[in-house]
Every structure is written in structure tokens, then in C-alpha cells.
PDB file of N, CA and C in Angstrom:
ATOM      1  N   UNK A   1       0.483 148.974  45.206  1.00  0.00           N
ATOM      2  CA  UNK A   1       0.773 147.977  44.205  1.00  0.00           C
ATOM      3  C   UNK A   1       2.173 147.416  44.451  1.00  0.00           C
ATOM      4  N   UNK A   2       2.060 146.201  44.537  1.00  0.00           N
ATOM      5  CA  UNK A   2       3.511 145.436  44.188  1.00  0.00           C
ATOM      6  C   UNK A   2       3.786 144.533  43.192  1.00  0.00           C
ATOM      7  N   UNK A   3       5.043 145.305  42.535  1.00  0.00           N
ATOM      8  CA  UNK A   3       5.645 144.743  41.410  1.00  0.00           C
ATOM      9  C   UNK A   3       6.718 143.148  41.969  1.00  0.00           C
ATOM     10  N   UNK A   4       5.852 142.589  40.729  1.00  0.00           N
ATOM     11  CA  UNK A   4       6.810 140.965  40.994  1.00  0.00           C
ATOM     12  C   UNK A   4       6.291 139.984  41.942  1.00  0.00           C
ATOM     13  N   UNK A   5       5.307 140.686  42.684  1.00  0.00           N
ATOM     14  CA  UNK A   5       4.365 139.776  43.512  1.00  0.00           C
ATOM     15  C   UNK A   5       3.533 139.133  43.583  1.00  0.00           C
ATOM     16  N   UNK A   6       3.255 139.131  42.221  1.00  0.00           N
ATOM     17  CA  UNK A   6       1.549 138.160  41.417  1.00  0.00           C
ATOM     18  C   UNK A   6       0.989 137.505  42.750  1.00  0.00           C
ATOM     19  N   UNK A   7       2.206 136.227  42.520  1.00  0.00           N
ATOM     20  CA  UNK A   7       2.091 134.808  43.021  1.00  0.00           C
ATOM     21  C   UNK A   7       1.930 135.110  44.667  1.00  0.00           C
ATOM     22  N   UNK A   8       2.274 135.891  45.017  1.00  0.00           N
ATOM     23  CA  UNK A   8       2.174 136.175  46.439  1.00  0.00           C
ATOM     24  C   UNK A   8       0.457 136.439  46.825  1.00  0.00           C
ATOM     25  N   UNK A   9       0.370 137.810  45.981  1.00  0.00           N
ATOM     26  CA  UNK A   9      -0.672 138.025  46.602  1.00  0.00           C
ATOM     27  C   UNK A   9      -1.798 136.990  46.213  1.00  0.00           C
ATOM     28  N   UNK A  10      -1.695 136.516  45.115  1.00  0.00           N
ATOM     29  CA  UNK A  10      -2.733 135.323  44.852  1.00  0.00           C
ATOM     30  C   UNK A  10      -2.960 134.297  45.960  1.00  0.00           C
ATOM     31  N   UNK A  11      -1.525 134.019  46.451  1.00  0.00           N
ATOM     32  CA  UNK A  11      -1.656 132.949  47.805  1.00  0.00           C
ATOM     33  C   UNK A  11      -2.696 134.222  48.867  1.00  0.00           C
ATOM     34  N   UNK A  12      -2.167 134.937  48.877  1.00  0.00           N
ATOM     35  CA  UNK A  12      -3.047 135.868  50.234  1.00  0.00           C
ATOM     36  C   UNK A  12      -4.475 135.981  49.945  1.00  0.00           C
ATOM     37  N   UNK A  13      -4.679 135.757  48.128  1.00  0.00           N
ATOM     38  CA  UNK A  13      -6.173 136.246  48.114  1.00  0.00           C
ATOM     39  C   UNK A  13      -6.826 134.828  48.531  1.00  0.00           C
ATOM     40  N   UNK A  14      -6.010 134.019  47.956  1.00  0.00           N
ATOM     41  CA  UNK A  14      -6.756 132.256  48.113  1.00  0.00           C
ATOM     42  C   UNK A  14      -6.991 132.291  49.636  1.00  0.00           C
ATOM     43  N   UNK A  15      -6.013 132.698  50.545  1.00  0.00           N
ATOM     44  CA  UNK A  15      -5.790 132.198  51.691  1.00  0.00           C
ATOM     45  C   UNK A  15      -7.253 132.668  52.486  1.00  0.00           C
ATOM     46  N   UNK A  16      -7.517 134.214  52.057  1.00  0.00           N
ATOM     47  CA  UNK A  16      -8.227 134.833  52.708  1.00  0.00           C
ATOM     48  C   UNK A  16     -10.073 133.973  52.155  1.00  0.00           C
ATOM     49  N   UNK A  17     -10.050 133.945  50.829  1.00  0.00           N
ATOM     50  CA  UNK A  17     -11.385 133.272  50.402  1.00  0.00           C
ATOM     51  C   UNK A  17     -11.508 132.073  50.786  1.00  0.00           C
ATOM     52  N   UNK A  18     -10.626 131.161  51.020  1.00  0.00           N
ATOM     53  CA  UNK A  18     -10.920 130.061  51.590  1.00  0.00           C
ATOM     54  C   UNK A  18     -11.372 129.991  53.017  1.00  0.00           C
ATOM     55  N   UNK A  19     -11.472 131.103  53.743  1.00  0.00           N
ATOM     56  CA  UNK A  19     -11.842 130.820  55.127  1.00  0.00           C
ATOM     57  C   UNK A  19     -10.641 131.129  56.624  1.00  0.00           C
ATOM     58  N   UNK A  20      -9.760 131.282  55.772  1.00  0.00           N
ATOM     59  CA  UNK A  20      -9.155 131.525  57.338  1.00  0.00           C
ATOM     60  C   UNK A  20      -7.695 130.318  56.981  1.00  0.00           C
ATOM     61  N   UNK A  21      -6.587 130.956  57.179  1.00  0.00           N
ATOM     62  CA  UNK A  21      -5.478 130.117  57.511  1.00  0.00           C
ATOM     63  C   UNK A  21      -4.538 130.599  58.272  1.00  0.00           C
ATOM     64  N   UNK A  22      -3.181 130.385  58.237  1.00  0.00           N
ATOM     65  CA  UNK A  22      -2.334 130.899  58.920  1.00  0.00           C
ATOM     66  C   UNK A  22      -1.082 131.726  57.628  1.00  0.00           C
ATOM     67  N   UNK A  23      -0.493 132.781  57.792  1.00  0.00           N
ATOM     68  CA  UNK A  23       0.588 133.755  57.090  1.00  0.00           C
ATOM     69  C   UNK A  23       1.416 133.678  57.770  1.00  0.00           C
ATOM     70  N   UNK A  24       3.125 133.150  57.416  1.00  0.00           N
ATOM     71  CA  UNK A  24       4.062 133.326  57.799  1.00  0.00           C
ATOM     72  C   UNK A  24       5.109 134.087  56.935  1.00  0.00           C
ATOM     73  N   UNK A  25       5.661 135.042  57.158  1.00  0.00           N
ATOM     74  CA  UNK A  25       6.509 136.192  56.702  1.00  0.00           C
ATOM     75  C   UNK A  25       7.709 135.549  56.870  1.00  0.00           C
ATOM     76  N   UNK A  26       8.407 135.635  56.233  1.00  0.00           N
ATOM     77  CA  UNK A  26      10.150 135.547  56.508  1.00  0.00           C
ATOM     78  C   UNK A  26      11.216 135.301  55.470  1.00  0.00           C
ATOM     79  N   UNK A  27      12.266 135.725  55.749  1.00  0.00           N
ATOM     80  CA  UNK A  27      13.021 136.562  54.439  1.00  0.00           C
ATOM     81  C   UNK A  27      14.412 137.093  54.756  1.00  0.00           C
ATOM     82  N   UNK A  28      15.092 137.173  54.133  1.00  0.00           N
ATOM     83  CA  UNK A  28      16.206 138.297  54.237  1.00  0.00           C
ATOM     84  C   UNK A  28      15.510 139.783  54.333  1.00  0.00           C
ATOM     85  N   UNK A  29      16.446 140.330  55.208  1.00  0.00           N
ATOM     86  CA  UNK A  29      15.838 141.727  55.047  1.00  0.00           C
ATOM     87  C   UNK A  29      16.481 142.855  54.120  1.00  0.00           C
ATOM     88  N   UNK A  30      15.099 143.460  53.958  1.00  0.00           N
ATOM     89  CA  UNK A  30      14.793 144.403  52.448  1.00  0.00           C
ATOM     90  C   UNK A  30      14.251 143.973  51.094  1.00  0.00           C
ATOM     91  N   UNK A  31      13.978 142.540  51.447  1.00  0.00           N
ATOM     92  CA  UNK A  31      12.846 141.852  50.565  1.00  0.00           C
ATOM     93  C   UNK A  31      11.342 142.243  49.946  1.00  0.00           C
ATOM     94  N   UNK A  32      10.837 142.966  51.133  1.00  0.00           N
ATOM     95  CA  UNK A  32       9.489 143.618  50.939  1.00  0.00           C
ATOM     96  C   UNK A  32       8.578 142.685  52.133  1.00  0.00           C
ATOM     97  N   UNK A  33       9.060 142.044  52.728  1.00  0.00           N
ATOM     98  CA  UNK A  33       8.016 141.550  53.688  1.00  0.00           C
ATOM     99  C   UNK A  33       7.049 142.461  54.360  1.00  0.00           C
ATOM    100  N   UNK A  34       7.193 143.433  55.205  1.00  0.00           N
ATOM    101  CA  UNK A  34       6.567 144.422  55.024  1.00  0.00           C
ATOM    102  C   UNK A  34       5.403 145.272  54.030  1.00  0.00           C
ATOM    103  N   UNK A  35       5.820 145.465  52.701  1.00  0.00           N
ATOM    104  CA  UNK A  35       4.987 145.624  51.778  1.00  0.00           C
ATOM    105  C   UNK A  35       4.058 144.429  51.543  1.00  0.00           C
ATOM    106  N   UNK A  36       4.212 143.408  51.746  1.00  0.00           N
ATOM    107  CA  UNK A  36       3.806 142.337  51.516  1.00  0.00           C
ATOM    108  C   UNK A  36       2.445 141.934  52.677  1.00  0.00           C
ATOM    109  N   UNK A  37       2.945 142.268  53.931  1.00  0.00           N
ATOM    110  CA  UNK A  37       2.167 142.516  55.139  1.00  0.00           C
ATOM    111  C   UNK A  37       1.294 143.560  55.395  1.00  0.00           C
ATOM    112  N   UNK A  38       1.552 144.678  54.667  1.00  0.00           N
ATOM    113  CA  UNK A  38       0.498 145.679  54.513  1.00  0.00           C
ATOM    114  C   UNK A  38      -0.379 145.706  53.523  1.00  0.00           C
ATOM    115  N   UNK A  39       0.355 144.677  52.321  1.00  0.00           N
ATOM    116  CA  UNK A  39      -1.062 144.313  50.972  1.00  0.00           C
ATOM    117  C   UNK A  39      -1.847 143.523  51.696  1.00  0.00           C
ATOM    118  N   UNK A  40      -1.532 142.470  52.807  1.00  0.00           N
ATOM    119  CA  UNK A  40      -2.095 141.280  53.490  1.00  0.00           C
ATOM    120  C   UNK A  40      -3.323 141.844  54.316  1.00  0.00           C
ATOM    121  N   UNK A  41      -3.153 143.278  55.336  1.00  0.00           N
ATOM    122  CA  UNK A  41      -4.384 144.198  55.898  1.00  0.00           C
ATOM    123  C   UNK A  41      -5.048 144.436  55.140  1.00  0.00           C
ATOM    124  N   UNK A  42      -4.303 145.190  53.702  1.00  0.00           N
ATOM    125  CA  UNK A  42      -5.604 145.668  53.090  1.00  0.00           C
ATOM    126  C   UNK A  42      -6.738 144.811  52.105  1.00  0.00           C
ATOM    127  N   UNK A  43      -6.028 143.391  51.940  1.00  0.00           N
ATOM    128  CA  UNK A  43      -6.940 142.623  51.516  1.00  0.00           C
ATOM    129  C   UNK A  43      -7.594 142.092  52.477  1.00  0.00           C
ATOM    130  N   UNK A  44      -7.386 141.773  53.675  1.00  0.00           N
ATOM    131  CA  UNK A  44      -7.886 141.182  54.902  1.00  0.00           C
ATOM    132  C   UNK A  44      -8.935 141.818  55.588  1.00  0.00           C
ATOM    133  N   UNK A  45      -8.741 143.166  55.003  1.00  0.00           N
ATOM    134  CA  UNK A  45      -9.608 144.689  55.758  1.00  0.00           C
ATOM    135  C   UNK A  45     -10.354 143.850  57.015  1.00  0.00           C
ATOM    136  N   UNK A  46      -9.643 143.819  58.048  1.00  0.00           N
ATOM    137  CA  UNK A  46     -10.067 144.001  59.701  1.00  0.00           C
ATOM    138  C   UNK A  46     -10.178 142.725  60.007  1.00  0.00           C
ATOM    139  N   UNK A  47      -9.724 141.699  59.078  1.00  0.00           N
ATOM    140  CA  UNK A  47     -10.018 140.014  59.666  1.00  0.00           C
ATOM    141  C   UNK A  47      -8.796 139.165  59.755  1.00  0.00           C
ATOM    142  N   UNK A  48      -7.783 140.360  60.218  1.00  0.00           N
ATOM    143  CA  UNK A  48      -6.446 139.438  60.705  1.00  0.00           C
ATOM    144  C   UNK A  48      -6.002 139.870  61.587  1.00  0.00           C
ATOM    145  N   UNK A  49      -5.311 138.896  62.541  1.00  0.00           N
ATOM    146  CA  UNK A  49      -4.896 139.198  63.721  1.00  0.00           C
ATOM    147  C   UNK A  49      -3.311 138.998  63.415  1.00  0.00           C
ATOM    148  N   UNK A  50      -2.424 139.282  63.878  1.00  0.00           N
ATOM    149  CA  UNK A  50      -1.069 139.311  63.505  1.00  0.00           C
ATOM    150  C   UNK A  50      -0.362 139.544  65.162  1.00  0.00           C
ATOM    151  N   UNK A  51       0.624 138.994  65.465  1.00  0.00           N
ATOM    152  CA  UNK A  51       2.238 138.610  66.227  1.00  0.00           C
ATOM    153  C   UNK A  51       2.929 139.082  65.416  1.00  0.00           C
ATOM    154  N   UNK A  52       4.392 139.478  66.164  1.00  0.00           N
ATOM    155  CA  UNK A  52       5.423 139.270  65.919  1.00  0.00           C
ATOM    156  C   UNK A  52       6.288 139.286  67.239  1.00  0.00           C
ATOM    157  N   UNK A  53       7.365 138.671  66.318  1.00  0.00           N
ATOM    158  CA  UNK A  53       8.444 138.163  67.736  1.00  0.00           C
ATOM    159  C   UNK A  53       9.923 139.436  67.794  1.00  0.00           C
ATOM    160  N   UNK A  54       9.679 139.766  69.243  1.00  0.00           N
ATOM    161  CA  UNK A  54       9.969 141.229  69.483  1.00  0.00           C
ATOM    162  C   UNK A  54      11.232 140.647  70.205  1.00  0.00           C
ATOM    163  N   UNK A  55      12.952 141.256  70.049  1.00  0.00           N
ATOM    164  CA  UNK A  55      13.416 140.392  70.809  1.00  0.00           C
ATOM    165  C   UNK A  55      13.432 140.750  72.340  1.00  0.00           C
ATOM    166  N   UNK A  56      13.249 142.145  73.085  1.00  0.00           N
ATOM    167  CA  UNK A  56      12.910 142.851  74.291  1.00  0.00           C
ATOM    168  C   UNK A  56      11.935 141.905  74.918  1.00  0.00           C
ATOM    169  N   UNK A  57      10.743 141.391  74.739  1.00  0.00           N
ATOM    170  CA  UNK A  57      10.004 140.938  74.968  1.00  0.00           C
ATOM    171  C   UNK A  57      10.202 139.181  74.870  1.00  0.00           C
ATOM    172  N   UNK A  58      11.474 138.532  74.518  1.00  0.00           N
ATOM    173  CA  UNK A  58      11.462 137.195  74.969  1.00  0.00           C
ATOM    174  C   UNK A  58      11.506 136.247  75.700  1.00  0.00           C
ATOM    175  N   UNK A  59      11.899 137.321  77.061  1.00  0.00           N
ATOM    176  CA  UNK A  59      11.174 136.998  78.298  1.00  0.00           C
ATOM    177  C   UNK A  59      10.394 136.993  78.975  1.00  0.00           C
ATOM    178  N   UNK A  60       9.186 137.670  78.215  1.00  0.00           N
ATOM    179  CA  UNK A  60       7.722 138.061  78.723  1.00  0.00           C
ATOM    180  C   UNK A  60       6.920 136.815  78.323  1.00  0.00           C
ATOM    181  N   UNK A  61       6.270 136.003  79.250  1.00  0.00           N
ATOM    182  CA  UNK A  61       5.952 134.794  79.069  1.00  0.00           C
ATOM    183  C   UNK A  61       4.237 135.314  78.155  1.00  0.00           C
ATOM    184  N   UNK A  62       3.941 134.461  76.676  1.00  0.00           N
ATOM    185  CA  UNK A  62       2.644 134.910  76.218  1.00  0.00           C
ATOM    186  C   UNK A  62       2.557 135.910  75.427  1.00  0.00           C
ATOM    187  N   UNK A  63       3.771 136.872  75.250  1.00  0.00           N
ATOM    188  CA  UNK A  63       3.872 138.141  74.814  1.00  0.00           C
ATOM    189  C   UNK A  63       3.195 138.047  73.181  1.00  0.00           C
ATOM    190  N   UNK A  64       3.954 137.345  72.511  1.00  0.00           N
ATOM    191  CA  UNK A  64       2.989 137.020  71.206  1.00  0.00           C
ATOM    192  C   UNK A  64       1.729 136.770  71.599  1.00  0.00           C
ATOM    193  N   UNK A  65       1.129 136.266  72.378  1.00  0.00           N
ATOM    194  CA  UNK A  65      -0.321 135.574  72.273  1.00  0.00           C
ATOM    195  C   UNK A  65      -0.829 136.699  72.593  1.00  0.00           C
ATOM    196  N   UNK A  66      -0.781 137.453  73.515  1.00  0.00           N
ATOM    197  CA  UNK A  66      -0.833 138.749  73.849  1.00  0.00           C
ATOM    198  C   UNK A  66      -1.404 139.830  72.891  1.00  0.00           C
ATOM    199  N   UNK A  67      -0.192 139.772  72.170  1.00  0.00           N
ATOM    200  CA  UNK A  67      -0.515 141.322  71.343  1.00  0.00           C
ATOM    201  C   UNK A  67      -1.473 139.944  69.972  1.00  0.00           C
ATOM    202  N   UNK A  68      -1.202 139.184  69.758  1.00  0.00           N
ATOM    203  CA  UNK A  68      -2.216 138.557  69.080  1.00  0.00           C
ATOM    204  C   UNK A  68      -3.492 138.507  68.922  1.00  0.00           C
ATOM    205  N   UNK A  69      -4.026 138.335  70.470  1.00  0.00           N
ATOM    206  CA  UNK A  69      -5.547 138.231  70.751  1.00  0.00           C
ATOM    207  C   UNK A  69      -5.713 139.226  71.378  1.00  0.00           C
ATOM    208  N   UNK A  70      -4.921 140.592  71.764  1.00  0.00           N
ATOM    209  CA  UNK A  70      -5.579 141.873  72.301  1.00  0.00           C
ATOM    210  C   UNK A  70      -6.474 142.751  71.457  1.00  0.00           C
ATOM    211  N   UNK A  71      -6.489 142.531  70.032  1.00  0.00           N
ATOM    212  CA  UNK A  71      -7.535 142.962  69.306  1.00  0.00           C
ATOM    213  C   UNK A  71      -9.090 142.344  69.850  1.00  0.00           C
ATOM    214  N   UNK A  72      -8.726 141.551  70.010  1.00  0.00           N
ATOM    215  CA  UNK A  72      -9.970 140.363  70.116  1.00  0.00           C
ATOM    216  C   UNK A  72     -10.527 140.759  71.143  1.00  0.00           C
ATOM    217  N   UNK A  73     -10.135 140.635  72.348  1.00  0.00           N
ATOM    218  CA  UNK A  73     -10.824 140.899  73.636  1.00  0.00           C
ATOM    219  C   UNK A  73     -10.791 142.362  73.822  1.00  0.00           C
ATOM    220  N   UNK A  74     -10.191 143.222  72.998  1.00  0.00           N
ATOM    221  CA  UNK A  74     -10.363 145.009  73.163  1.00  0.00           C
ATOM    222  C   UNK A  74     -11.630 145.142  72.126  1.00  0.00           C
ATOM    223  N   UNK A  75     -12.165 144.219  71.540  1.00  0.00           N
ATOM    224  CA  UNK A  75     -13.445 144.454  70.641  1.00  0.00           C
ATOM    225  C   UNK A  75     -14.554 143.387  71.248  1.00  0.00           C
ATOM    226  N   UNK A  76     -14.300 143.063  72.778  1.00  0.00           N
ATOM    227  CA  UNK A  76     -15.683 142.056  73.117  1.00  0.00           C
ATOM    228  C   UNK A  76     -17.018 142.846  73.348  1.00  0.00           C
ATOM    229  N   UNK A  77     -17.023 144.192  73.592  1.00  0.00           N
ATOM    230  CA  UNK A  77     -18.103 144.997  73.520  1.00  0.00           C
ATOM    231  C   UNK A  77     -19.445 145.040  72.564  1.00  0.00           C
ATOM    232  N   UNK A  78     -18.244 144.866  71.453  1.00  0.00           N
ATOM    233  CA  UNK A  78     -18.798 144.919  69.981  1.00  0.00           C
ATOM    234  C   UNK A  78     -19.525 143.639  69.692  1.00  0.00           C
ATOM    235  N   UNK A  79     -19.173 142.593  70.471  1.00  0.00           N
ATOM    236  CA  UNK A  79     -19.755 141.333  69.289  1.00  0.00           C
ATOM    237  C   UNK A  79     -20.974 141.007  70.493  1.00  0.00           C
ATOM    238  N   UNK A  80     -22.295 140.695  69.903  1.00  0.00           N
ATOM    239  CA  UNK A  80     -22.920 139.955  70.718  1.00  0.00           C
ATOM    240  C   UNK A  80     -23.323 139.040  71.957  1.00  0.00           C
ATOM    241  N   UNK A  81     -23.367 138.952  72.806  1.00  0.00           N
ATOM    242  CA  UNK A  81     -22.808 138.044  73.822  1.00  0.00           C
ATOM    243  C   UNK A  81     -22.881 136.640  73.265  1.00  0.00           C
ATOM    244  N   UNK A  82     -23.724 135.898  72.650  1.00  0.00           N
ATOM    245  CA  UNK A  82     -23.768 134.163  72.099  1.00  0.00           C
ATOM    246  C   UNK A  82     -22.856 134.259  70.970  1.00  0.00           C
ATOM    247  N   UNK A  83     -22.359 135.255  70.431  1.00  0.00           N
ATOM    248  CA  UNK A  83     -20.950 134.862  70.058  1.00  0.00           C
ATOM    249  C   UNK A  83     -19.693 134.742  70.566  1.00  0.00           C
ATOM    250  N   UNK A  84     -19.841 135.773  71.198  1.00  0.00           N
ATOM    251  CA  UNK A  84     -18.436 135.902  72.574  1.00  0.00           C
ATOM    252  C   UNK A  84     -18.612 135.044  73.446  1.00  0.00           C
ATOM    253  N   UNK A  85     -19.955 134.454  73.877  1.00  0.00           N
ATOM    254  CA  UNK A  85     -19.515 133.168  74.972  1.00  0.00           C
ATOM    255  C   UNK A  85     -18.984 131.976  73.943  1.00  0.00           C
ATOM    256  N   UNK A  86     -19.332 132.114  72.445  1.00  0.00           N
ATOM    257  CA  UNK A  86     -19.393 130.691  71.544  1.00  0.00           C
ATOM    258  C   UNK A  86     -17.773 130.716  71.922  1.00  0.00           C
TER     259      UNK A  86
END
């Protein structure tokens, strides 16, 4: 549970019932972004893919896209093939 966050998670619940959008986090830190990002999984339960920008890795060309869509293609087993070619 997070206190003071109504309005937040309401955007996350809209975001998620409407079909699919994009979540951007950002803040001073010790805000709760974090808490905020882990209410976002558990309402999302398994239908978000998530980046972040690592600064070690800002020379690794793709590195976000990377850890972005490595869920995706580490679960092509799972989905049907006429969806995975769609």
C-alpha cells in the first residue's frame, strides 16, 4: 500500500485498462519512485516490460533496448509461432 498516492496509481490503473501505454518515472531521490514501480508490476502482473538507464552501460550501444525486449525474446518458446512471426 501507498500512502498519498491515490492519483498515481489511478493513472497506472487507467494506463494499464486502456490497453497499453508508456510509464515514465522520475523524481528527486527518496520520493518513492521505486515503490511506485513495484505497485506498477503488481498491477501489471507480467505485462510490462521496463529499461532503465544504467550509467556503466552508456556506452553499450542498445543496452536499454536490450534489457527491454530480453523478456520478450527469452519467452519466444512460449507464445505460438503466428503470434511470434505476427
Amino acid at each position: 500500500m501507498l500512502l498519498g498516492r491515490d492519483a498515481e496509481l489511478d493513472r497506472l490503473r487507467a494506463l494499464l485498462e486502456g490497453g497499453g501505454g508508456t510509464l515514465v518515472l522520475r523524481g528527486n531521490p527518496g520520493i518513492g519512485k521505486s515503490a511506485l514501480l513495484d505497485a506498477a508490476r503488481t498491477l501489471a502482473s507480467g505485462r510490462m516490460l521496463e529499461a532503465r538507464g544504467i550509467e556503466s552501460e552508456s556506452t553499450l550501444p542498445l543496452a536499454a533496448l536490450r534489457d527491454l525486449l530480453g523478456p520478450v525474446t527469452d519467452a519466444g518458446d512460449a507464445i505460438p509461432a503466428p503470434q511470434w512471426a505476427a
